[in-house]
Protein backbone atom coordinates (compact mmCIF):
# COMPACT_ATOMS: atom_id res chain seq x y z
CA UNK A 1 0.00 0.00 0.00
CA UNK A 2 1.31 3.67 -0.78
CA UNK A 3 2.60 5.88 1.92
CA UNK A 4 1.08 8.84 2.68
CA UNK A 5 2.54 12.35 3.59
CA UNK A 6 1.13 15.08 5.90
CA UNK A 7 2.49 18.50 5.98
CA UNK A 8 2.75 19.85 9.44
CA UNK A 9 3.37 23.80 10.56
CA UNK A 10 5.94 24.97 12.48
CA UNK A 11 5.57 23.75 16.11
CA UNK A 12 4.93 26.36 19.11
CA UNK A 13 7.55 28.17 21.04
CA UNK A 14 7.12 25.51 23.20
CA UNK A 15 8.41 22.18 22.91
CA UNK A 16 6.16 20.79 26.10
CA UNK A 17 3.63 18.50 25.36
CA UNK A 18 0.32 20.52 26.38
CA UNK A 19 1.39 22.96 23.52
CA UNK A 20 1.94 20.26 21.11
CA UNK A 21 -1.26 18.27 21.86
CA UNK A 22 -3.06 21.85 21.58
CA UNK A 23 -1.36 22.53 18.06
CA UNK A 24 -1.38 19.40 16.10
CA UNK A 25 -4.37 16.92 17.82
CA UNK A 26 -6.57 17.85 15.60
CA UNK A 27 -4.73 17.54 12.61
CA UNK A 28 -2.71 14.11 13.84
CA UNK A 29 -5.93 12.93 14.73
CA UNK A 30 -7.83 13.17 11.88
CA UNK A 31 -4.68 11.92 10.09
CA UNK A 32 -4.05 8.90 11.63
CA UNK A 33 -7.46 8.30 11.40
CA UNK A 34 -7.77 8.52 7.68
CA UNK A 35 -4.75 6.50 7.07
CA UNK A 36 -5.84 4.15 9.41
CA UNK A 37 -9.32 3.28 7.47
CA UNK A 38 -6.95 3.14 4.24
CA UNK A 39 -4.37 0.25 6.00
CA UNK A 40 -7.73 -1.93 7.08
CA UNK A 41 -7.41 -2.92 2.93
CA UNK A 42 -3.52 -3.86 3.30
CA UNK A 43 -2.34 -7.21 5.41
CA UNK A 44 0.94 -4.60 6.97
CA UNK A 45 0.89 -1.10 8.20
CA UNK A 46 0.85 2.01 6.29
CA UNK A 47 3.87 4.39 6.22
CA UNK A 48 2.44 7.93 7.22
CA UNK A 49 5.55 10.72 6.86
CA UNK A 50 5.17 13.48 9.15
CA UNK A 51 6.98 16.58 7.48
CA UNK A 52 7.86 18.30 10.60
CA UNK A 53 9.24 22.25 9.58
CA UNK A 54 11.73 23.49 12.09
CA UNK A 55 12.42 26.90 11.53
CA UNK A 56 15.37 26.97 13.81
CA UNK A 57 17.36 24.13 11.82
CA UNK A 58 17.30 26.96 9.17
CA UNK A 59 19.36 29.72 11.17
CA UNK A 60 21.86 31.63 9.81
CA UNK A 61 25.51 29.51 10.57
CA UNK A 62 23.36 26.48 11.01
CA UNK A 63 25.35 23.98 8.62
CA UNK A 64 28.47 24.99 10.79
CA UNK A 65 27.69 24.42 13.92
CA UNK A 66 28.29 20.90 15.40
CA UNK A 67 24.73 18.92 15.32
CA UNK A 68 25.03 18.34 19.20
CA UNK A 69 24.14 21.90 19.41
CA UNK A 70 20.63 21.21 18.28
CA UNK A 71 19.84 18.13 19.93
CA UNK A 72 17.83 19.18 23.09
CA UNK A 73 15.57 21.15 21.53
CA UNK A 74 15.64 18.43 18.71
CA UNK A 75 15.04 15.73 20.78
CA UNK A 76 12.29 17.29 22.96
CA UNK A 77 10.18 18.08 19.68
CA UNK A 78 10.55 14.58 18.41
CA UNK A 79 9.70 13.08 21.72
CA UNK A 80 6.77 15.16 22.67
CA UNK A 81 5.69 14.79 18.52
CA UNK A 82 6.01 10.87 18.80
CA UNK A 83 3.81 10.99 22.35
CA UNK A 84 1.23 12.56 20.84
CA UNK A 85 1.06 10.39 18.06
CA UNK A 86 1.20 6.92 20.39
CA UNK A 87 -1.43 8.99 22.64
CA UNK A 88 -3.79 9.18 19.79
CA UNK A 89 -3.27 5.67 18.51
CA UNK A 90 -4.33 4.45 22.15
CA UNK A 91 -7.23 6.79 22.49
CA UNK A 92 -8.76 6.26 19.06
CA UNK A 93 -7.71 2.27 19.01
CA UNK A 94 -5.51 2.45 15.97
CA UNK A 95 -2.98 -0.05 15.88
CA UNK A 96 0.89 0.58 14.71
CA UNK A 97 1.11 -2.60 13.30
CA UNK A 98 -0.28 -5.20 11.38
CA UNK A 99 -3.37 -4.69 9.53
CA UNK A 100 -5.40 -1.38 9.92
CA UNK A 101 -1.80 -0.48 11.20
CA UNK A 102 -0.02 3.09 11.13
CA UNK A 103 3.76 3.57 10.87
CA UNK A 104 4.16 7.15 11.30
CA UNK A 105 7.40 8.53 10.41
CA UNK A 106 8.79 11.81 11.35
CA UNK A 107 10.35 13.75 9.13
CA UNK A 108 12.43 16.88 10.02
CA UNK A 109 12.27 19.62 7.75
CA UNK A 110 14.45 22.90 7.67
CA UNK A 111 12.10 25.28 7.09
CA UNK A 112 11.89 29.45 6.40
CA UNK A 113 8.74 31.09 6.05
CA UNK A 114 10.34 33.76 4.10
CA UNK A 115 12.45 31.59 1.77
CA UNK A 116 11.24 31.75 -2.01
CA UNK A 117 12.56 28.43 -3.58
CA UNK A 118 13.45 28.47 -7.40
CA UNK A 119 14.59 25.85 -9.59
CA UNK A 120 17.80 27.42 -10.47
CA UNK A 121 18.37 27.25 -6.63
CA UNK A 122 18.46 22.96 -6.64
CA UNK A 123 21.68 22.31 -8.41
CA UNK A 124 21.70 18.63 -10.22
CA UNK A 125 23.83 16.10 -7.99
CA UNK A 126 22.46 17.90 -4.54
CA UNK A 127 22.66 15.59 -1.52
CA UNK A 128 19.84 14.15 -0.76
CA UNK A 129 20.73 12.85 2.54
CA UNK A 130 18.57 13.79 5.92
CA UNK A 131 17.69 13.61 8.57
CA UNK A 132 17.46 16.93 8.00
CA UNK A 133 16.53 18.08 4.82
CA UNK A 134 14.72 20.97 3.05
CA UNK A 135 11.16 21.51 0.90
CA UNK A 136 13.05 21.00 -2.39
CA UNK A 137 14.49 17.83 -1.31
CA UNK A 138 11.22 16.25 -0.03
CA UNK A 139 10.26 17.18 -3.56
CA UNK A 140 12.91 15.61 -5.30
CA UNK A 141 12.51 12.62 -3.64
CA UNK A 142 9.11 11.73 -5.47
CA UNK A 143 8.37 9.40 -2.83
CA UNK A 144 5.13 7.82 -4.16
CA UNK A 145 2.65 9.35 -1.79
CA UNK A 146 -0.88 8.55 -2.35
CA UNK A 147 -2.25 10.83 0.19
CA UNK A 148 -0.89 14.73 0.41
CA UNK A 149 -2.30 15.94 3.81
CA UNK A 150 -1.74 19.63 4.28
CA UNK A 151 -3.23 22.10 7.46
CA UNK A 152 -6.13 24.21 6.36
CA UNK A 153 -4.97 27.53 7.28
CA UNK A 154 -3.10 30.65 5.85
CA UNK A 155 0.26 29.58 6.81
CA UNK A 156 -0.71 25.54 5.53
CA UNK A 157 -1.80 26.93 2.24
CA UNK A 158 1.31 28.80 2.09
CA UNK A 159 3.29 25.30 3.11
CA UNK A 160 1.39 23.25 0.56
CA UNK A 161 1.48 25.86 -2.27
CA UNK A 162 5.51 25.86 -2.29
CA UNK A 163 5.72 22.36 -1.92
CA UNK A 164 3.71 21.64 -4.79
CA UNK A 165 5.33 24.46 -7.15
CA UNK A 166 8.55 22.88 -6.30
CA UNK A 167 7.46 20.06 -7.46
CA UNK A 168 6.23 20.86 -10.90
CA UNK A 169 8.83 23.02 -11.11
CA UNK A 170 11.53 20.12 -10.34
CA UNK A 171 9.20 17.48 -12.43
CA UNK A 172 8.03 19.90 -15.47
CA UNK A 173 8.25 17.29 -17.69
CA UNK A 174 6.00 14.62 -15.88
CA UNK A 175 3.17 14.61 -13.55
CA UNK A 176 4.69 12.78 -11.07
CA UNK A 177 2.19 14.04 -9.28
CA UNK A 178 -0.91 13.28 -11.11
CA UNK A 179 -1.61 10.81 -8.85
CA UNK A 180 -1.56 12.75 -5.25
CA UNK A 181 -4.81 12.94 -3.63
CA UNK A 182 -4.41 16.41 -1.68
CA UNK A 183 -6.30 16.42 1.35
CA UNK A 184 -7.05 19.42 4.20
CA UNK A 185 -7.43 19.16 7.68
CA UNK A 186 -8.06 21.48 10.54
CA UNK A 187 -5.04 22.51 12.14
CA UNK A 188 -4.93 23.16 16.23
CA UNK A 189 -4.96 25.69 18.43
CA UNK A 190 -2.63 29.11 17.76
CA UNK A 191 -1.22 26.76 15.05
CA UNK A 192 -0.69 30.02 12.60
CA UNK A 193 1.33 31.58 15.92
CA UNK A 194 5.35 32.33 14.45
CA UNK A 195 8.00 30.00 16.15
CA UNK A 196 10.58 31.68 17.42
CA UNK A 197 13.94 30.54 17.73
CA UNK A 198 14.06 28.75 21.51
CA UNK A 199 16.68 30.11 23.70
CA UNK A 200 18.41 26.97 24.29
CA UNK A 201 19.74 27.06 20.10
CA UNK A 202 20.71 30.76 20.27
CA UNK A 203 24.33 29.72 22.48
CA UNK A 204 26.94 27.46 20.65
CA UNK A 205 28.94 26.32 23.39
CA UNK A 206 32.42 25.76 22.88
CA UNK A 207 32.93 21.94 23.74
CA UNK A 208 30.31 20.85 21.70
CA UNK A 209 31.95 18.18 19.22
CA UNK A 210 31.34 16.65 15.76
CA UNK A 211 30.78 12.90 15.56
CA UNK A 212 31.18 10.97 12.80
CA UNK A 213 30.62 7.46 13.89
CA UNK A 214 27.27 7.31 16.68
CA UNK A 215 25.93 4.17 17.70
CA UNK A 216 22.93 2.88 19.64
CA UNK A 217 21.32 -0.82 20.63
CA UNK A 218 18.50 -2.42 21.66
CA UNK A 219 16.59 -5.29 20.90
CA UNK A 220 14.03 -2.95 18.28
CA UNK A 221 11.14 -5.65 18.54
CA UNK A 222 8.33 -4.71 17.60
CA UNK A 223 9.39 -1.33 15.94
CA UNK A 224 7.75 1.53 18.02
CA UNK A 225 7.49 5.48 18.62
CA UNK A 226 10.02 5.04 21.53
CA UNK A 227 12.78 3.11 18.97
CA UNK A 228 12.05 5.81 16.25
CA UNK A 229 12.83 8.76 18.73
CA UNK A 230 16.01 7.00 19.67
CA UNK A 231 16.95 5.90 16.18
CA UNK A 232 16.39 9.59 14.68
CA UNK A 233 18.46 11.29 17.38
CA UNK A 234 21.25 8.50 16.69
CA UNK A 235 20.71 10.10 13.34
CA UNK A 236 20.75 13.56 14.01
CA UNK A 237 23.82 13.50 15.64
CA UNK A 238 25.63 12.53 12.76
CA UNK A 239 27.51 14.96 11.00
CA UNK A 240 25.95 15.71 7.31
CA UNK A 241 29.27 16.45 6.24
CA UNK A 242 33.19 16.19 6.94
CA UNK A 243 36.63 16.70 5.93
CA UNK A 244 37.73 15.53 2.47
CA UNK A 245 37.36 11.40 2.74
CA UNK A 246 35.67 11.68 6.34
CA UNK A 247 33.93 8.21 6.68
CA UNK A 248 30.56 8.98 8.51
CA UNK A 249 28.98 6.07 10.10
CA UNK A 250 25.66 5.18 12.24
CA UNK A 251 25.89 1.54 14.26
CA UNK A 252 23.35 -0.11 15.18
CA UNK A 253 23.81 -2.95 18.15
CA UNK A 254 20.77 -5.34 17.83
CA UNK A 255 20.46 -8.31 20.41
CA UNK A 256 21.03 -11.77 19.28
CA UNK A 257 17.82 -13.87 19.44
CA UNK A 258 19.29 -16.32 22.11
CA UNK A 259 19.10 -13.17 24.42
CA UNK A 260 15.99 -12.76 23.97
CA UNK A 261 14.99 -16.34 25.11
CA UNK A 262 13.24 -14.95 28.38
CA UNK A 263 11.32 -12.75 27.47
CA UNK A 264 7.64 -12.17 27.95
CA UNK A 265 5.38 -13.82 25.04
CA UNK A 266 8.53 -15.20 23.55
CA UNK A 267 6.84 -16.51 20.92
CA UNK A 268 5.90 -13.71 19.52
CA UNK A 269 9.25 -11.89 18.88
CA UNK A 270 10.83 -11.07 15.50
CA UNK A 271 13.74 -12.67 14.37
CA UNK A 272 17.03 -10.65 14.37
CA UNK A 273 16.95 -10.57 10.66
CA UNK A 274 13.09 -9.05 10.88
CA UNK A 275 14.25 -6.32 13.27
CA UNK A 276 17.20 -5.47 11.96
CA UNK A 277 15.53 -5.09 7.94
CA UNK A 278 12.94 -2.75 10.26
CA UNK A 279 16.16 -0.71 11.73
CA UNK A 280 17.59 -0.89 8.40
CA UNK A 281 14.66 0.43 6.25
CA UNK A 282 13.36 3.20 9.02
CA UNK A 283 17.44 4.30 9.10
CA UNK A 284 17.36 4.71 4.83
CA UNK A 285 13.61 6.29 5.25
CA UNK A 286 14.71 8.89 7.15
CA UNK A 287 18.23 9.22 5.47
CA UNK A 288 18.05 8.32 1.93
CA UNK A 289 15.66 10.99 -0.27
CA UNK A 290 16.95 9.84 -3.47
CA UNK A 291 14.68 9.76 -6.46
CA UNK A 292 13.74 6.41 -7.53
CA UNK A 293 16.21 5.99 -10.51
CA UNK A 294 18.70 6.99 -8.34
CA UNK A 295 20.59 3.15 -7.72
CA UNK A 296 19.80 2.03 -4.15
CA UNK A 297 21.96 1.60 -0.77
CA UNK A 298 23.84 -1.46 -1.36
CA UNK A 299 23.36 -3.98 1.29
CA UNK A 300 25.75 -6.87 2.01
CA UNK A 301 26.59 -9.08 5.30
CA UNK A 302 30.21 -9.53 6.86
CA UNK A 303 31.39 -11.90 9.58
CA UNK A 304 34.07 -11.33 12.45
CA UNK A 305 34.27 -14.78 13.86
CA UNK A 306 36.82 -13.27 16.15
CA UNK A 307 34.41 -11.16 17.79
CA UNK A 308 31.40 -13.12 17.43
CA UNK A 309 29.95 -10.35 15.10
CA UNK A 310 27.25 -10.93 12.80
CA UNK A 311 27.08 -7.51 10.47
CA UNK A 312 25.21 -6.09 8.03
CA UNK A 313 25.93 -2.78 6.34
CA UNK A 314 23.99 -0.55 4.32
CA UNK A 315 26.17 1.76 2.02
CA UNK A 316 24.39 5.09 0.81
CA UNK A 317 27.33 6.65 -0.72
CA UNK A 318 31.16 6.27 -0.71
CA UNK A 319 31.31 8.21 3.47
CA UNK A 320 27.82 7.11 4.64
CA UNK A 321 26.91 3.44 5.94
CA UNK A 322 24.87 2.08 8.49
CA UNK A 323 26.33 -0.93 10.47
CA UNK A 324 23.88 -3.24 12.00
CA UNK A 325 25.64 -5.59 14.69
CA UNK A 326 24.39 -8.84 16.52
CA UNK A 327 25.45 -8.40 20.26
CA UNK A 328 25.11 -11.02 23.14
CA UNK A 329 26.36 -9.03 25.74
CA UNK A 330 25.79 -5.54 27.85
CA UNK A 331 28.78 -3.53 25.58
CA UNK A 332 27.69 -5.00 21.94
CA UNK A 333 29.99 -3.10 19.66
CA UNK A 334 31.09 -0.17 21.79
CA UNK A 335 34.60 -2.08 22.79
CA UNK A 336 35.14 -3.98 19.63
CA UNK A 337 35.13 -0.64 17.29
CA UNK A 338 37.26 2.26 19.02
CA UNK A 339 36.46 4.73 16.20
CA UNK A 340 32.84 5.31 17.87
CA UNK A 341 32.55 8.93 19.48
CA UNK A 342 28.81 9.06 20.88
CA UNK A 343 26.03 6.48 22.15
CA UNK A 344 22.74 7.64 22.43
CA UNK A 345 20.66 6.01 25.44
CA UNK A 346 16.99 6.28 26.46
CA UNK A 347 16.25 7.57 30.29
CA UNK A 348 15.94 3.86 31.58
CA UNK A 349 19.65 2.56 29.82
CA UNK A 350 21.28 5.76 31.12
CA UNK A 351 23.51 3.09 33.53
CA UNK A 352 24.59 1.14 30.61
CA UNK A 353 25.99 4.20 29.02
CA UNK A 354 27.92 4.72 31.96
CA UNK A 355 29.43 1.08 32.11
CA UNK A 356 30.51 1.42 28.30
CA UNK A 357 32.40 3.94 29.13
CA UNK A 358 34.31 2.51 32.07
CA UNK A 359 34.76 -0.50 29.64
CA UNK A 360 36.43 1.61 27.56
CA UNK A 361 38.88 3.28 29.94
CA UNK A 362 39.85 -0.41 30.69
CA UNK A 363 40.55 -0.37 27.32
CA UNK A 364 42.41 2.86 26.50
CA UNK A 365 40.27 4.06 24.08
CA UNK A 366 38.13 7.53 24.55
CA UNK A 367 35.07 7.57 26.63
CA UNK A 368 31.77 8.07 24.43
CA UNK A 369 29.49 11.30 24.68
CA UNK A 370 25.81 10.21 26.00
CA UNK A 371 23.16 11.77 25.11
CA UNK A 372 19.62 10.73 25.77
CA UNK A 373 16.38 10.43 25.00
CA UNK A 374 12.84 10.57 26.98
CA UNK A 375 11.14 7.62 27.77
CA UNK A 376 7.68 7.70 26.40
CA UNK A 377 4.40 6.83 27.54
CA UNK A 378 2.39 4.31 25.97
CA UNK A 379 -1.40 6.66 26.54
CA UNK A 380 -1.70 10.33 27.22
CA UNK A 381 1.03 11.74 29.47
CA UNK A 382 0.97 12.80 32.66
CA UNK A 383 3.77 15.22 33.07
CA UNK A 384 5.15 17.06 29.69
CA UNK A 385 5.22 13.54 27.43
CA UNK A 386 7.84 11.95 29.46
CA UNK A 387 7.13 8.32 31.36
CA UNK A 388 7.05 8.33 34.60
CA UNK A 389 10.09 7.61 36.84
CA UNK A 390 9.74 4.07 37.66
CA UNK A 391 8.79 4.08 33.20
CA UNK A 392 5.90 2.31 34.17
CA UNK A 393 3.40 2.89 31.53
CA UNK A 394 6.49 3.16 29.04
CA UNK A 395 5.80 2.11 25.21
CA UNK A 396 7.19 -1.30 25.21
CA UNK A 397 7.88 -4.15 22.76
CA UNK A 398 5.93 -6.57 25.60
CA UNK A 399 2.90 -4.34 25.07
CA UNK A 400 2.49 -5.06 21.71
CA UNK A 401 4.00 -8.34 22.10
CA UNK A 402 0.61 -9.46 24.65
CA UNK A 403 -1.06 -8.00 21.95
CA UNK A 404 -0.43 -10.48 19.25
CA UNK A 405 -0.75 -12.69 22.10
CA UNK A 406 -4.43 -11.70 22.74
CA UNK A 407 -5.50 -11.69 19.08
CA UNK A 408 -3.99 -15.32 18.27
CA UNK A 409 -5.62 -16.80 21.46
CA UNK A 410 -9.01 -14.91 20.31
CA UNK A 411 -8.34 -16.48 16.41
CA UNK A 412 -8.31 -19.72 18.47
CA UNK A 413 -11.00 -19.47 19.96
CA UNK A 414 -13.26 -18.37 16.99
CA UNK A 415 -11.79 -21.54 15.20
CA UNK A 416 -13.23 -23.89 17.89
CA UNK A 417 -16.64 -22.35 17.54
């Protein structure tokens, strides 16, 4: 089944959740419903992209500064975005999986309201690499969108209008297009309000660094919000450029399926080459904006009996790759590749990032920079989008796990009757 695409507006000044839920319920909402109704006629769930305009990865300087500068407020909009989202899903029943199923995607866009676009502006052989791109490279992407969801306001006109004109303009010989069904949907509360540029991005602080190889793990079961937060901040940290011949690398530590044995409803977990294609293809989604004759990542699988490492890469150009690793243990490939220079953690790991590093000073090598992400709540939040402190309540793989659980034992039972 075809994605689908929504056009969001800038967010509020604030990043908390209560001004997110009042800007973009409605439209999320109606949304997810919509897409929802179209996935009940697929057997998997449909990809909704959420083009999220940040006007403040648009400043002045921006492409200089190290990406570390931007990841607070970064992370804080993606988290309290990706709440909202699994908040509505719970209220309104709509599953992120499966059949009827919604994978929403964010996408973050750099975005100025009083930017005119032309098409001698998009030079040919432009990098088309995210996760933070602009308007003229969503459009050159010609991701084949079925649905083209855009706020019904002044500003969401606006939005829509220049993303469509770059598109003819970019496609003026085709109507790659022809086939978009453009839809409008009420936008939220003091949605049309100008963002300003949030005081924590105005101060570039001296020690920030640039990273060039970032890594993360988990077990990604059951891809959810709370893996897409921490897989896109993985991603955001990673330089979008470097030095002449800079290699520029994201790895990704997934856990082996034998240690995953004891875990809850067992039986119902993916195999490590079903989560890591998921990693793999979210990762290129969010990285990759290539048109589609453009040749795709090339994929291929390496062995290091030595260090027990199963690997698969995914090359997008000569400097980019993602590395997916099979780990067994707590460290996974942050002591068998010294190159690595941050590890991003969710609120709950924030010990294991600490144990890497003391790992590593056994080792000699250079402790890691942590950064983290929230933790998020599986229904509506009770304090600012964050989970609670003991994370119970968390969006979990087990959740969705019991799920499947619940809806084979109810297959069962209609089979007996």
């Amino acid at each position: 089944m075809p994605p689908s695409v929504l056009l969001l507006l800038p967010p509020p000044p604030s990043s908390l959740y209560p001004a997110l839920r009042a800007a973009y319920n409605p439209a999320l909402s109606s949304v997810l419903s919509s897409v929802s109704e179209i996935a009940k006629k697929s057997t998997e769930a449909v990809v909704l992209e959420i083009a999220l305009p940040c006007p403040y990865h648009y400043l002045p300087g921006q492409t200089q500064w190290p990406r570390s500068h931007i990841y607070d407020q970064t992370q804080r909009l993606v988290a309290g975005l990706y709440s909202l989202i699994s908040a509505i899903c719970a209220r309104d029943s709509i599953d992120v999986e499966g059949r009827g199923g919604v994978d929403a995607r964010i996408l973050l866009v750099a975005y100025s309201r009083d930017l005119t676009y032309t098409k001698e502006g998009l030079p040919p052989g432009r990098p088309l690499r995210g996760p933070i791109i602009d308007l003229p490279t969503l459009a050159l992407s010609q991701r084949a969108w079925q649905n083209v969801f855009s706020v019904h306001s002044e500003e969401g006109e606006l939005l829509l209008m220049q993303f469509l004109d770059l598109t003819d303009r970019i496609h003026s010989s085709v109507t790659e297009r022809s086939h978009w069904d453009v839809k409008k949907v009420d936008g939220g509360a003091g949605i049309d309000s100008p963002a300003r540029e949030p005081e924590d991005v105005q101060s570039l602080t001296s020690g920030q660094k640039m990273h060039y190889s970032v890594v993360v793990g988990g077990t990604f079961d059951h891809l959810h919000a709370g893996h897409k937060l921490l897989l896109t901040m993985t991603a955001l940290l990673l330089e979008p450029s470097g030095p002449p011949g800079q290699q520029r690398r994201i790895t990704v530590g997934i856990a082996r399926d034998e240690l995953l044995k004891n875990k809850k409803f067992a039986e119902f977990l993916e195999s490590w080459e079903d989560r890591q294609k998921s990693v793999s293809d979210f990762l290129l989604a969010l990285l990759d904006f290539s048109p589609p004759e453009t040749a795709p990542p090339a994929i291929y699988q390496a062995t290091r009996p030595e260090l027990n490492e199963r690997v698969v890469y995914a090359k997008l150009d000569p400097t980019l790759e993602i590395k997916s690793v099979a780990f067994s243990d707590l460290f996974g490939p942050t002591i068998t590749d010294e190159s690595l220079s941050a590890l991003v953690v969710s609120g709950e790991s924030r010990g294991g990032g600490q144990a890497v590093n003391v790992r590593r000073g056994e080792l000699g090598w250079s402790a890691l920079e942590v950064f983290e992400v929230d933790v998020l709540e599986a229904g509506e939040p009770e304090d600012g989008g964050r989970a609670r402190e003991n994370f119970d309540g968390k969006i979990s793989s087990t959740e969705l796990r019991r799920r499947w659980s619940e809806r084979a034992a109810q297959l069962h039972r209609d089979a007996q009757e």
